[in-house]
Protein backbone atom coordinates (compact mmCIF):
# COMPACT_ATOMS: atom_id res chain seq x y z
CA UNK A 1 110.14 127.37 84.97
CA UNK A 2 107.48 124.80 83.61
CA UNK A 3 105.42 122.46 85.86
CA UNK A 4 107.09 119.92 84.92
CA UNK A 5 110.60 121.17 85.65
CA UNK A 6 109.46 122.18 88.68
CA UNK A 7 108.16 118.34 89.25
CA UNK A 8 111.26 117.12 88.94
CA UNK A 9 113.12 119.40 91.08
CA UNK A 10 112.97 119.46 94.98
CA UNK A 11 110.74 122.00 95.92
CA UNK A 12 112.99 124.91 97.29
CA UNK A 13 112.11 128.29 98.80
CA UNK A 14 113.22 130.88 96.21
CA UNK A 15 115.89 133.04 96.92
CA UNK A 16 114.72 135.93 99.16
CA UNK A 17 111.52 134.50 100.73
CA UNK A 18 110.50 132.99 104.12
CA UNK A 19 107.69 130.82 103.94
CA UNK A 20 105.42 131.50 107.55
CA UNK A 21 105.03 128.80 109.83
CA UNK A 22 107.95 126.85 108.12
CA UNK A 23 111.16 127.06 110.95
CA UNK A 24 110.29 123.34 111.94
CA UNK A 25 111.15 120.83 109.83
CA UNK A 26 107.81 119.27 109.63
CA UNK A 27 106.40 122.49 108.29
CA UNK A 28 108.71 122.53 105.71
CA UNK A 29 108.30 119.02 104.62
CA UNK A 30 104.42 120.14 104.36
CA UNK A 31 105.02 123.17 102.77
CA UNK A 32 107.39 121.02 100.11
CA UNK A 33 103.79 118.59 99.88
CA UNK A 34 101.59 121.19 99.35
CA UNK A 35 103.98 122.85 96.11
CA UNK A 36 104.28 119.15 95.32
CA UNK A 37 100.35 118.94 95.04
CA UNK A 38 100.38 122.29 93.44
CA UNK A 39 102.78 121.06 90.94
CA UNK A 40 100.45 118.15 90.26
CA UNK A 41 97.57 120.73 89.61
CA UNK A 42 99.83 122.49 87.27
CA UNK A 43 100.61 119.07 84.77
CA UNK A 44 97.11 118.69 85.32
CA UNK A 45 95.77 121.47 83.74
CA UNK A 46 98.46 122.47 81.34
CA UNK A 47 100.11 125.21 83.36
CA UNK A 48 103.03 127.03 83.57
CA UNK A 49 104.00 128.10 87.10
CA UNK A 50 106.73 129.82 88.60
CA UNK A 51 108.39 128.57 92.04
CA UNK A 52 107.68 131.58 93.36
CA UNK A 53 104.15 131.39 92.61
CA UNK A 54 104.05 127.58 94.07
CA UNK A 55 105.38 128.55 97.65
CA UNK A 56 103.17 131.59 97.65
CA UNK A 57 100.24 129.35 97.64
CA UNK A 58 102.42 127.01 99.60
CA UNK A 59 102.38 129.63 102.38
CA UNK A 60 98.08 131.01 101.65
CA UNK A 61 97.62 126.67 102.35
CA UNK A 62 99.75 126.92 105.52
CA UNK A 63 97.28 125.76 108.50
CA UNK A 64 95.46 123.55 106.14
CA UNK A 65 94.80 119.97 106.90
CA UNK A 66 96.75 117.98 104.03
CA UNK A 67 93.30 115.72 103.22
CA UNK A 68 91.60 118.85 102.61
CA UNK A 69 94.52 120.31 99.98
CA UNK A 70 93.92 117.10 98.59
CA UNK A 71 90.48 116.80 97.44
CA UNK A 72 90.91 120.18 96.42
CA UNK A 73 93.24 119.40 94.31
CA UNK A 74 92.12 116.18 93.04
CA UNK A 75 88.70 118.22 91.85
CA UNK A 76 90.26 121.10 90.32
CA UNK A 77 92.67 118.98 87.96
CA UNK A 78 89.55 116.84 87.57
CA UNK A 79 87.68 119.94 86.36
CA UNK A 80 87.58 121.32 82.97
CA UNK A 81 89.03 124.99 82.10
CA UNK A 82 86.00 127.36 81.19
CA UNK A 83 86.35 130.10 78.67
CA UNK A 84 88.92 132.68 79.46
CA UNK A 85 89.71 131.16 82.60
CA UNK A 86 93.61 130.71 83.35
CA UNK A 87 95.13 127.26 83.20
CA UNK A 88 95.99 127.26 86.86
CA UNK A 89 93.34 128.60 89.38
CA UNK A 90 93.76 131.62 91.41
CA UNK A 91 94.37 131.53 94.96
CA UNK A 92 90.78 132.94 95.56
CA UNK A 93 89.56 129.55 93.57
CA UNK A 94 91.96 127.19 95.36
CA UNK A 95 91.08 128.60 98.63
CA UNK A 96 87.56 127.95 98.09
CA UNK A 97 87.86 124.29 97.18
CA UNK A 98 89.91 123.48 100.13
CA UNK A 99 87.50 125.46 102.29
CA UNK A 100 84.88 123.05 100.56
CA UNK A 101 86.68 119.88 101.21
CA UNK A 102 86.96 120.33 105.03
CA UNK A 103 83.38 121.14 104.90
CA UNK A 104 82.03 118.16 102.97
CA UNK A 105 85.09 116.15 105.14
CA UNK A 106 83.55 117.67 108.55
CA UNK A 107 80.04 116.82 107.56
CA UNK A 108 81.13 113.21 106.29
CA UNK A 109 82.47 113.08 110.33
CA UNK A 110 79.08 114.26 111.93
CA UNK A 111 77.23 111.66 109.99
CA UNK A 112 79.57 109.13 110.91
CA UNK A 113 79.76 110.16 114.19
CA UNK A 114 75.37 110.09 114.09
CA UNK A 115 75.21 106.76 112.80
CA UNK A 116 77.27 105.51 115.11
CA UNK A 117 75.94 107.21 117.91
CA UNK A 118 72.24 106.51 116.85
CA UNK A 119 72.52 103.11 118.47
CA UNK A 120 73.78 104.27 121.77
CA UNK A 121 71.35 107.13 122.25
CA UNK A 122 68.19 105.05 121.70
CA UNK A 123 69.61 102.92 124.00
CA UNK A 124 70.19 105.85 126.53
CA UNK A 125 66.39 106.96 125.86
CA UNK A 126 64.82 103.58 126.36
CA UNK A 127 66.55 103.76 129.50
CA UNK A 128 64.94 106.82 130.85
CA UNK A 129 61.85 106.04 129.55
CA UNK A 130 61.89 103.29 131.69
CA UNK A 131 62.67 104.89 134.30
CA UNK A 132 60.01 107.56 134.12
CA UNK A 133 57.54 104.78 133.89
CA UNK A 134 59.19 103.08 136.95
CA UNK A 135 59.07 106.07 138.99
CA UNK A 136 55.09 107.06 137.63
CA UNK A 137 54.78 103.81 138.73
CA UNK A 138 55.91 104.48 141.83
CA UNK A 139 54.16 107.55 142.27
CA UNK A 140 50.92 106.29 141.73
CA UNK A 141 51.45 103.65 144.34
CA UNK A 142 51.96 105.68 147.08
């Protein structure tokens, strides 16, 4: 089966397999995004891939925050194919770019989060500070 066949078909578990973590419905409407996105990566970078090979990824993505799977996959189909390297990455690869995402995603938070907090917490410490002045003061009155 091509990428594109696979595209244009409704992503279903092949015969014989049970994907992990997929007896909810939810799960399996994620799992069917994620070999959706897959598929995507596959037209993107010229690939044939099997269904079988889709939901095994599918299931190695299971767990995986769906912003994550998709910067991964936005960069990989954005990246060009080196010399000898397969059309469609290796689970090792993928992996590694969704691990990235949530990392540059998670650090993208904390500096949010700074920024926003930078405010409040020099607030906070010109508070104290004026109360450790208040209460030398007070000290050195008695």
């Amino acid at each position: 089966m091509t990428a594109e066949s696979a595209a244009l078909a409704q992503p279903e578990l092949p015969a014989g397999r049970e994907l992990a973590g997929t007896s909810t419905q939810p799960a399996k409407r994620f799992a069917q995004w994620v070999v959706m996105q897959l598929t995507a990566l596959a037209e993107a970078r010229q690939a044939a891939v099997t269904p079988q090979t889709l939901w095994l990824y599918a299931q190695a993505l299971n767990g995986q925050l769906q912003p994550d799977i998709s910067a991964a996959v936005e960069g990989l189909s954005m990246t060009s194919r080196g010399a000898g390297e397969t059309a469609f990455p290796d689970l090792a690869t993928l992996i590694a770019a969704v691990t990235l995402a949530k990392q540059r995603r998670e650090e993208r938070a904390r500096l949010v989060h700074e920024y926003k907090a930078g405010p409040n917490i020099r607030h906070v410490l010109a508070q104290l500070r004026a109360e450790i002045r208040s209460m030398a003061d007070a000290d050195t009155v008695i």
